[in-house]
Protein backbone atom coordinates (compact mmCIF):
# COMPACT_ATOMS: atom_id res chain seq x y z
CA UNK A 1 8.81 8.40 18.45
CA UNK A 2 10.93 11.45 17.37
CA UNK A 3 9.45 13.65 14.89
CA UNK A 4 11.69 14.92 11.85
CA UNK A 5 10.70 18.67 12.72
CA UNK A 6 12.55 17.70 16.58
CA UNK A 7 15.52 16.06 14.75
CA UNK A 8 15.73 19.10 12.36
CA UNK A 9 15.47 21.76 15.49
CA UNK A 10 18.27 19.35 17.24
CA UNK A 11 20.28 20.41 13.56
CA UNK A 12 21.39 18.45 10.69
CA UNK A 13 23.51 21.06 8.82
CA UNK A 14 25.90 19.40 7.19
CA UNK A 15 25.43 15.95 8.82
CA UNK A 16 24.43 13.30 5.86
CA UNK A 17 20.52 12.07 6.86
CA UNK A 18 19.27 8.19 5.68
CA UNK A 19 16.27 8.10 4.28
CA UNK A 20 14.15 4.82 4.32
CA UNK A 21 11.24 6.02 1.73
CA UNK A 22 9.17 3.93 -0.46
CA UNK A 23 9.80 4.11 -3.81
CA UNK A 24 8.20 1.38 -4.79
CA UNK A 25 6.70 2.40 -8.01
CA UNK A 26 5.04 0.84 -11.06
CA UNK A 27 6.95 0.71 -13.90
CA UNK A 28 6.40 0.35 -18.07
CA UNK A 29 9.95 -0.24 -18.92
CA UNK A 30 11.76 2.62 -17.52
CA UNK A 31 8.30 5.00 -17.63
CA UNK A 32 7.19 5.06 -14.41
CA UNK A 33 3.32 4.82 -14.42
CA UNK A 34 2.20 5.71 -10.94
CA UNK A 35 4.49 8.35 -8.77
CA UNK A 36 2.22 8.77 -6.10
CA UNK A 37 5.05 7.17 -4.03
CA UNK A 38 7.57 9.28 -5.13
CA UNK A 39 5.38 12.60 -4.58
CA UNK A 40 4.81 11.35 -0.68
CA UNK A 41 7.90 11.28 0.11
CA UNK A 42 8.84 14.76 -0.99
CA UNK A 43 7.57 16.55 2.00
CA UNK A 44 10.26 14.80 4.30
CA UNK A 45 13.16 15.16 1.43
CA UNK A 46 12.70 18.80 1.32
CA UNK A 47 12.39 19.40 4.86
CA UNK A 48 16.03 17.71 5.61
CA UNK A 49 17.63 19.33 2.01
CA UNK A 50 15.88 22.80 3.26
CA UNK A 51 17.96 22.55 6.62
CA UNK A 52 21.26 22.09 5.06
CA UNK A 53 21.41 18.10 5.60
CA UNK A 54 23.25 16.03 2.62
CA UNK A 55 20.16 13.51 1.78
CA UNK A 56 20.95 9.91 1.43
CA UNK A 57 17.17 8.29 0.09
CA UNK A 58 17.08 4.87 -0.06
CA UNK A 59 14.26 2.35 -1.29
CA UNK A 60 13.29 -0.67 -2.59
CA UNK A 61 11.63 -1.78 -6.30
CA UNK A 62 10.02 -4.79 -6.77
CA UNK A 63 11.77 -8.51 -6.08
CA UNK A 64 14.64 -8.60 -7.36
CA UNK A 65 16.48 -12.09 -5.71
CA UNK A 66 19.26 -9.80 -4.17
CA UNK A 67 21.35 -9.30 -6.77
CA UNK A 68 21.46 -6.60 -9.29
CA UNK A 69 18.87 -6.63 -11.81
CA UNK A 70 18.44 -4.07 -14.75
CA UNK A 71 14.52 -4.05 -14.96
CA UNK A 72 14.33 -3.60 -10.83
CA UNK A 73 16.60 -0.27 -11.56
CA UNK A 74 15.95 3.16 -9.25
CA UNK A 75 17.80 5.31 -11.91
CA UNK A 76 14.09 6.43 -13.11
CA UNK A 77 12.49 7.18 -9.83
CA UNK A 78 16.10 9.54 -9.19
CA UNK A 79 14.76 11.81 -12.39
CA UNK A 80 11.31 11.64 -11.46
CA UNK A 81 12.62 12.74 -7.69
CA UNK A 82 14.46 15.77 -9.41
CA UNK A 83 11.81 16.77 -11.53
CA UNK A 84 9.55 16.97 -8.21
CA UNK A 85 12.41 18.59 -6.01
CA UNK A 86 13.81 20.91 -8.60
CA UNK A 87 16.80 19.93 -8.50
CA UNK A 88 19.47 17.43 -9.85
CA UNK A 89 19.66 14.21 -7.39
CA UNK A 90 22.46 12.57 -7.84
CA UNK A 91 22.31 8.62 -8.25
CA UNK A 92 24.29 6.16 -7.08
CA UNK A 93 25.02 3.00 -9.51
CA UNK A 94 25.29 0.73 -5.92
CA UNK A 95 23.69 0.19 -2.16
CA UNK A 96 27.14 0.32 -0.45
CA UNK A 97 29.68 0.36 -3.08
CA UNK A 98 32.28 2.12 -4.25
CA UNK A 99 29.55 4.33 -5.90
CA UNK A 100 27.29 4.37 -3.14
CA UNK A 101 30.35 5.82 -0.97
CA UNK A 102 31.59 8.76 -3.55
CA UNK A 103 27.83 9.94 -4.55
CA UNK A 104 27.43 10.53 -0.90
CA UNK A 105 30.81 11.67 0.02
CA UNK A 106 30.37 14.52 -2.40
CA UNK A 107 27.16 15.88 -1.76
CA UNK A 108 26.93 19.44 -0.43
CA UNK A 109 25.08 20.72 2.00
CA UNK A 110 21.12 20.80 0.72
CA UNK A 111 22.18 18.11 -1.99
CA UNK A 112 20.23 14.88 -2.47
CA UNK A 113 21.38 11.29 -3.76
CA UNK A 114 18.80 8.31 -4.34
CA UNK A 115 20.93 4.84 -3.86
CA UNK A 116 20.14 1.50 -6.12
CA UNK A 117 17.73 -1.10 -5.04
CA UNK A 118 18.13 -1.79 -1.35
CA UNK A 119 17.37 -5.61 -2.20
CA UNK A 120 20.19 -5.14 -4.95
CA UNK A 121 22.12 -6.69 -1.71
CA UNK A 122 20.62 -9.95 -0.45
CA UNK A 123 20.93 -8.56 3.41
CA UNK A 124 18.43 -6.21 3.04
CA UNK A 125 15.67 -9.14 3.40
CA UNK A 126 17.45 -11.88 4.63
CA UNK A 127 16.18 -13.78 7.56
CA UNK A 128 19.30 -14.33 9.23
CA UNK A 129 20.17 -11.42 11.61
CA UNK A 130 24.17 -11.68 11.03
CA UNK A 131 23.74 -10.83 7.53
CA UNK A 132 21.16 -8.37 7.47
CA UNK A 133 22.87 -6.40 10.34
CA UNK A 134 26.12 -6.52 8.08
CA UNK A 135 24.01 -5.00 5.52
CA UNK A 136 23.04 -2.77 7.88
CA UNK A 137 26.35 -1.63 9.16
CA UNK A 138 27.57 -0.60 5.76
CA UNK A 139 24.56 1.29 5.52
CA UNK A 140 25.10 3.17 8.92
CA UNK A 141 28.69 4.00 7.75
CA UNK A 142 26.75 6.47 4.60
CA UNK A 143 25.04 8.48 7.54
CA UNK A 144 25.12 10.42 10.34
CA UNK A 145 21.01 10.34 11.71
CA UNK A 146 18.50 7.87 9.80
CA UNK A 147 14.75 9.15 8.98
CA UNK A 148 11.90 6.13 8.30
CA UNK A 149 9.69 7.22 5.72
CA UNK A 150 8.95 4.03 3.75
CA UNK A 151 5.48 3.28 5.49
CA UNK A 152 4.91 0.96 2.86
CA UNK A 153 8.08 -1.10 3.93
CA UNK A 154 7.57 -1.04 7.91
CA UNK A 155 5.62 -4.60 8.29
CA UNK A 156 9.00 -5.94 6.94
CA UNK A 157 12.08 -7.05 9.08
CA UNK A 158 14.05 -5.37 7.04
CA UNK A 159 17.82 -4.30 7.17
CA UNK A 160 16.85 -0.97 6.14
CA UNK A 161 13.63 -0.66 7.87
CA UNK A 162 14.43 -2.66 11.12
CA UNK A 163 18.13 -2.88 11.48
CA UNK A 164 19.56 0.51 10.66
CA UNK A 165 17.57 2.75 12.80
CA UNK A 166 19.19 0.91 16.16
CA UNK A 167 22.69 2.11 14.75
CA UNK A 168 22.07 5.97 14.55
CA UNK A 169 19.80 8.59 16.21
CA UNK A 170 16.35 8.11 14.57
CA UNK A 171 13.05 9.83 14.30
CA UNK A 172 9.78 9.21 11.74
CA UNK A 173 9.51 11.11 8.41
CA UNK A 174 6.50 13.26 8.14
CA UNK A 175 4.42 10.72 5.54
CA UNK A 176 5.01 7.77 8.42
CA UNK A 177 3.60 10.33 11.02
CA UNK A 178 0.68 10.85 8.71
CA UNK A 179 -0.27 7.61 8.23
CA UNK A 180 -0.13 6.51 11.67
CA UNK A 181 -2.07 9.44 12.74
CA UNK A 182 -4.56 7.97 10.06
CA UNK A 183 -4.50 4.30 11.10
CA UNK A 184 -5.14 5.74 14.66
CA UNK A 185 -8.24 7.13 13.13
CA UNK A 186 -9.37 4.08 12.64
CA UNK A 187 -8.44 2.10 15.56
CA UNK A 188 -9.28 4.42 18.03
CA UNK A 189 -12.45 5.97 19.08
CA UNK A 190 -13.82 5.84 15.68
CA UNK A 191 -16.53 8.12 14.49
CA UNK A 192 -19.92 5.37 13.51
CA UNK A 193 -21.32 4.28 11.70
CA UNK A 194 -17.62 2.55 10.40
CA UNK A 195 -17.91 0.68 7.48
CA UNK A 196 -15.06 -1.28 5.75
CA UNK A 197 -14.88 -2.27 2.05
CA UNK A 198 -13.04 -4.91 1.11
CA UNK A 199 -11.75 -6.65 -2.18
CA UNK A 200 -8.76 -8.13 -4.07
CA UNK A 201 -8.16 -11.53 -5.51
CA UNK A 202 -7.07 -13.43 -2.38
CA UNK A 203 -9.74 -14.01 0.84
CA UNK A 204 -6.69 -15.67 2.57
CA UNK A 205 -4.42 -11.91 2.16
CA UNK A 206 -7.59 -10.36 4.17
CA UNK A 207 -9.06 -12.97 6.64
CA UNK A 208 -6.52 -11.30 9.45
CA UNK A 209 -7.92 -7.94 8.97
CA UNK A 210 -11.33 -9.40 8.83
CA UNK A 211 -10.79 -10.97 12.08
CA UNK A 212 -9.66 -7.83 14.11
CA UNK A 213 -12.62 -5.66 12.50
CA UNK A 214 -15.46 -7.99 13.61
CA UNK A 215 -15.44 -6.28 16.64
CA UNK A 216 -14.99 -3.13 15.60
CA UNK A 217 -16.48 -2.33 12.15
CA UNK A 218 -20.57 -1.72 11.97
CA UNK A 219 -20.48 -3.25 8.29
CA UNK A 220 -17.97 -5.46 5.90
CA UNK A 221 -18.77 -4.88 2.14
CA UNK A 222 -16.75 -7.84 0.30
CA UNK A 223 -16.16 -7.50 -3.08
CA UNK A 224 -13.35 -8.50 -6.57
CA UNK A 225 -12.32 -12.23 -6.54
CA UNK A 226 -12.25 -12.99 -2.84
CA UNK A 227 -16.11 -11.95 -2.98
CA UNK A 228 -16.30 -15.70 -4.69
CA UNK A 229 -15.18 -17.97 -1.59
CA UNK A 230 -17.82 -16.03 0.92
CA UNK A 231 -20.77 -16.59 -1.99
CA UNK A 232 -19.53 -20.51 -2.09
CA UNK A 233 -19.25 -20.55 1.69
CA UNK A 234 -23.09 -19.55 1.58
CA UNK A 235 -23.88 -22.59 -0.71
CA UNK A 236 -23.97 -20.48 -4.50
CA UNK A 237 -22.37 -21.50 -7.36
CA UNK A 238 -19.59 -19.48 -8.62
CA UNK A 239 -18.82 -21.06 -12.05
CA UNK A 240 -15.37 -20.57 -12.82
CA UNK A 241 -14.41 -17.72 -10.59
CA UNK A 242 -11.74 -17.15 -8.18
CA UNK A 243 -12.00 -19.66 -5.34
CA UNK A 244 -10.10 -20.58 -2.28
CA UNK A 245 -11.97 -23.29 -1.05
CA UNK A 246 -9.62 -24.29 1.16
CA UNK A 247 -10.80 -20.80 3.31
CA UNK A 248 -14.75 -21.71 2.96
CA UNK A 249 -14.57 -23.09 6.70
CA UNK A 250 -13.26 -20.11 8.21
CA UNK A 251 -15.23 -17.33 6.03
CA UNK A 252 -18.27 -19.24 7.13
CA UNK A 253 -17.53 -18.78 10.58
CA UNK A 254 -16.40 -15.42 10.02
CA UNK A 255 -20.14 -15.02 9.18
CA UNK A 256 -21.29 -16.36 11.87
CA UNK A 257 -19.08 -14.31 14.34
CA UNK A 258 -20.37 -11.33 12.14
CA UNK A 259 -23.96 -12.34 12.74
CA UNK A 260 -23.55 -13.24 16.16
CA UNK A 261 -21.90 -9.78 16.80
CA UNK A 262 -24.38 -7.19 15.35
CA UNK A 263 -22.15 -6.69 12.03
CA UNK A 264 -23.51 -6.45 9.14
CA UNK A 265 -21.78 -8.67 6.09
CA UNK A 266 -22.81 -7.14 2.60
CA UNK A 267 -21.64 -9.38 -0.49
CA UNK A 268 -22.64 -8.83 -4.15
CA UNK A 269 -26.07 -9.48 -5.20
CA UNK A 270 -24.82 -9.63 -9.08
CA UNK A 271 -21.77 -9.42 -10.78
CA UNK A 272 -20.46 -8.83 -14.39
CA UNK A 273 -18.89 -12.17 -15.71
CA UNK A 274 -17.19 -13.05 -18.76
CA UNK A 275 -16.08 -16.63 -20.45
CA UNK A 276 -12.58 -15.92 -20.04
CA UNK A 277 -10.52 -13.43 -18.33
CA UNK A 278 -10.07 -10.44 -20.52
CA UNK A 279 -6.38 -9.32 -22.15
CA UNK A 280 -5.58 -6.48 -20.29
CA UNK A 281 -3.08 -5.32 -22.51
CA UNK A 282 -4.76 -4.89 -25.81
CA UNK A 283 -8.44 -4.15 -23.58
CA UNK A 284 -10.19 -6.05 -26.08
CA UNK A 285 -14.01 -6.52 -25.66
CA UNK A 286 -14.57 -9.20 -23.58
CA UNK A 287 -18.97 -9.61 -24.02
CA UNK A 288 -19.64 -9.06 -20.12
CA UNK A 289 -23.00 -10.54 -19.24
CA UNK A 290 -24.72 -9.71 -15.55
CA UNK A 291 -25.95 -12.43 -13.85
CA UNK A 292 -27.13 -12.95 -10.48
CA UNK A 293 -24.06 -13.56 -7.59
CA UNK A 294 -25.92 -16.58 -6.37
CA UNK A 295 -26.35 -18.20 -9.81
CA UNK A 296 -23.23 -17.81 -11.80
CA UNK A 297 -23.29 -20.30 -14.59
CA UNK A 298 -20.87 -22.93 -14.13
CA UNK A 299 -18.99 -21.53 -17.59
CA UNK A 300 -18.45 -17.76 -16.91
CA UNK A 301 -16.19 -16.22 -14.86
CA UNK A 302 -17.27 -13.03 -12.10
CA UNK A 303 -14.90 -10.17 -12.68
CA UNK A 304 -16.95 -7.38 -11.12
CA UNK A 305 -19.52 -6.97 -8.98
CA UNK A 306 -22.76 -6.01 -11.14
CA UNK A 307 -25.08 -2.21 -11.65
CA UNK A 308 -27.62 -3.51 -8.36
CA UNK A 309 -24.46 -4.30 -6.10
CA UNK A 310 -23.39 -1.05 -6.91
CA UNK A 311 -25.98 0.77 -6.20
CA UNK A 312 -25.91 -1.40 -2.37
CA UNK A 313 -22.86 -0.78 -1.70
CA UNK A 314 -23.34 2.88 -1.97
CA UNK A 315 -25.98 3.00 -0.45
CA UNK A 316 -24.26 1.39 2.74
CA UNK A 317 -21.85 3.99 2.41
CA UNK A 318 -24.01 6.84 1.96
CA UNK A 319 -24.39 7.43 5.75
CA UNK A 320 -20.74 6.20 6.96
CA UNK A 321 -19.07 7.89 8.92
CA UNK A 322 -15.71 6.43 8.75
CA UNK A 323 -15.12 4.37 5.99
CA UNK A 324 -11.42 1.99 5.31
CA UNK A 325 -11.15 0.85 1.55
CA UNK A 326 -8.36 -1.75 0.44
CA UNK A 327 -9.12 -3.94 -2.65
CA UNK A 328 -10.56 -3.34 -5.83
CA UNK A 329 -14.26 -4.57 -6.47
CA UNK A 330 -12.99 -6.43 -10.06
CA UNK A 331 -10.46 -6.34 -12.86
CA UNK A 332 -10.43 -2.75 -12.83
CA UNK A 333 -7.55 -2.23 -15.47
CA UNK A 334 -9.97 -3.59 -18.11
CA UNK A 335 -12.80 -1.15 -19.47
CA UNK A 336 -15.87 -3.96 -18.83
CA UNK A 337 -14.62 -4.79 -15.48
CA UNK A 338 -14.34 -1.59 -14.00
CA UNK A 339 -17.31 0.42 -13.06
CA UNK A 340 -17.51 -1.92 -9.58
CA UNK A 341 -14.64 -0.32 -8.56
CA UNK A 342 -15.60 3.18 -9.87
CA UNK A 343 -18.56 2.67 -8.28
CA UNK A 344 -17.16 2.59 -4.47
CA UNK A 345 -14.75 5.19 -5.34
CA UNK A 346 -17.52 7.78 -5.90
CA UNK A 347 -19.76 5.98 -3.24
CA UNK A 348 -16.21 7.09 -0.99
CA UNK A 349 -16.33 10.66 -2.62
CA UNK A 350 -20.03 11.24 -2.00
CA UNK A 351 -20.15 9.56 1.88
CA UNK A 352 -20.03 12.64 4.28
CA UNK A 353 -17.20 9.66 6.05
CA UNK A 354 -14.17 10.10 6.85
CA UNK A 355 -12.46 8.08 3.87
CA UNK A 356 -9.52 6.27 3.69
CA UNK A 357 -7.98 4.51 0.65
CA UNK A 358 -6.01 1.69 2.05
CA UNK A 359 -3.16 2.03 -0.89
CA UNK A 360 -1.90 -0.82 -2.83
CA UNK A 361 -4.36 -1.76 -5.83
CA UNK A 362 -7.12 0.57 -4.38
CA UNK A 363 -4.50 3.65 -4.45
CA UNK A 364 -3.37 2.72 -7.81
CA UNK A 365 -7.11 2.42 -9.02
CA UNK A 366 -8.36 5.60 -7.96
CA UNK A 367 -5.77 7.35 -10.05
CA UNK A 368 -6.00 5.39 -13.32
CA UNK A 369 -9.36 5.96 -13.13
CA UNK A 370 -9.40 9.55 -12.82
CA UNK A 371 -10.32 10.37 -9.25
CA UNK A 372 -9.43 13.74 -7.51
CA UNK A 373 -6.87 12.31 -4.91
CA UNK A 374 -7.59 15.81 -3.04
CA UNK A 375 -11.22 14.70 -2.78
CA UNK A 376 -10.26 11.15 -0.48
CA UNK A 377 -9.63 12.16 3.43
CA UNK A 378 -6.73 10.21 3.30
CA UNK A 379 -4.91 7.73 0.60
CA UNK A 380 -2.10 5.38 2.12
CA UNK A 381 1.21 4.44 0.26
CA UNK A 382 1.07 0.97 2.13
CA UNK A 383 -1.65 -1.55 1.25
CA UNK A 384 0.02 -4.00 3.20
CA UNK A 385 1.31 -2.28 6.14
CA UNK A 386 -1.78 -0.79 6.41
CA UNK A 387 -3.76 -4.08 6.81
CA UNK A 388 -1.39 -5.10 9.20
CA UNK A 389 -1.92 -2.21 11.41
CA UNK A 390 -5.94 -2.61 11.58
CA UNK A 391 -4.60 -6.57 12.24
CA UNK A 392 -2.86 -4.82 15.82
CA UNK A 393 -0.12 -6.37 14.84
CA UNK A 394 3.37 -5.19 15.95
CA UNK A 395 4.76 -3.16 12.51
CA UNK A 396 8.96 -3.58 12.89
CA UNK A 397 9.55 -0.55 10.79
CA UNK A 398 7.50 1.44 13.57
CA UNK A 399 8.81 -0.61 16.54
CA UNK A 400 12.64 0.31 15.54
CA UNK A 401 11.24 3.95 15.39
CA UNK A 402 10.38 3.62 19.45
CA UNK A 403 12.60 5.79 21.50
């Protein structure tokens, strides 16, 4: 995989340079709430602008159903980008329009321009491979050399992400060399004891990962609303919490395999639960009561794992030495429901480990909540491209990057 330090040395003075970042941010209207995205991919911005290149960035917001859609608009990520480079990037009102073609056909040498929503155009996700390389091919004809930086876009076969790098000389952004050299961190001869912390709504969206760790992770600490299926798999009631009972047969033999294997399977011992899920808008009071995780009254909801769990799962992380986080421990957003998740943040702070925030809801929670990013060894911009990695499964956007 070419590095963007070998493609600058090779020289891109003058030449126009694709950029596949993630810009995938969180947005209040047209405030955008959460730029960690946008900060990671100045690094590799910079780098091309500072050797003379004309930078074409490209990304992605949201779902949009590949047409044009105000509220799915990149024209607030190009001020943020400006305000971060110091300088005016130009945006372009299209993907591969008539707009798309001037902003980049007058850009200067060191000059920047941030393109509309890729998935403005319905070939940038289409499953058809005519119509996404079409997409594709307009894309190439805005460029000269293509840089992938999006590592929160490279589990998807993507026009921009999978397509476009076969169509022009190609080499991996400096936050995509990052987090691979992270992932490898924890994939290959990994420091012990390794423990992995997982939570989230959905068991199903981690069962994969859970499946390649087994044999590799010392401990699994389970926690937020997929923490409910593995406490009904073991026979507890879980009143009117999150359950996908549908998965108790294979988290129980997930357990077993865990037994069976020497790993040890830590799941909440109380939680914080509530008669109805709380308004996270207004943050209204919403009378939390703990009770214990394997008697949850059949009328209250679990929304956090409770003070004891806490206290376990730090103390399981207290002498880690690598430690992978994706998942928040409960409804973190809301004031009752989120000292769980504060809780394994500062467990991850205090651990002498080797941390990793596996981005996502866990990125996005250890900002709102006041963390010192500085303070994590690493925080990923891809929750699910990370996940996918520790699956060892084949990541497209990375593949296409293969010399």
């Amino acid at each position: 995989m070419k590095t963007i330090d070998e493609l600058v040395t090779e020289g891109v003075f003058g030449k126009r340079v694709f950029v596949r970042a993630d810009l995938n941010v969180p947005l209040d209207g047209d405030t955008i709430t959460d730029d960690g995205r946008i900060r990671a991919a100045v690094p590799t911005i910079e780098k091309l602008a500072g050797a003379g290149a004309r930078v074409v960035v490209a990304s992605h917001l949201g779902r949009p159903k590949g047409a044009p859609d105000p509220q799915f608009s990149l024209a607030p990520v190009a001020r943020r980008l400006g305000e971060l480079l110091g300088t005016q990037v130009a945006f372009a009102a299209d993907t591969v329009g008539d707009s798309a073609k001037a902003t980049v056909g007058g850009l200067a040498d060191g000059e920047v321009t941030l393109l509309e929503n890729l998935r403005f155009n319905a070939g940038e996700t289409s499953k058809g491979d005519g119509e996404r390389g079409a997409f594709a091919d307009q894309l190439a004809a805005l460029a000269d050399a293509y840089v992938g930086d999006g590592f929160g876009a490279v589990h998807r076969k993507h026009a921009s992400v999978y397509d476009l790098p076969a169509r022009l000389p190609h080499a991996a952004g400096y936050l995509i060399a990052t987090e691979v050299g992270v992932l490898k961190k924890l994939t290959e001869h990994v420091k012990r004891p390794y423990a992995v912390v997982l939570g989230g709504a959905k068991v199903s969206d981690k069962l994969g990962v859970i499946d390649h760790l087994l044999g590799k992770a010392d401990r699994l600490l389970i926690g937020g609303g997929m923490a409910y299926t593995f406490l009904a798999a073991q026979g507890h009631e879980v009143g009117k919490s999150l359950l996908q009972e549908d998965q108790i047969p294979a988290v129980k033999g997930y357990m077993e395999r865990a037994e069976q294997l020497g790993v040890e399977f830590v799941l909440p011992i109380d939680v914080v639960a509530a008669a109805d899920f709380p308004d996270l808008k207004t943050k209204a009071p919403a009378n939390p009561t703990v009770v214990a995780a394997d008697a949850i009254p059949a009328d209250l909801e679990g929304l956090d794992i409770g003070p004891e769990s806490r206290k376990l799962y730090a103390a399981k992380l207290a002498d880690a030495a690598t430690v992978f986080w994706n998942g928040p421990m409960g409804v973190f957003e809301h004031p009752d429901f989120a000292e769980g998740t504060k809780a394994v943040a500062q467990g991850l702070l205090d651990s002498p480990a080797f941390t990793v925030v596996g981005g996502g809801d866990s990125a996005a929670a250890v900002r709102q909540l006041g963390f010192d990013e500085n303070a994590f060894g690493h925080i990923s911009t891809g929750g699910g491209a990370s996940l996918e990695y520790l699956e060892g499964k084949t990541l497209p956007g990375l593949a296409a990057l293969e010399d």
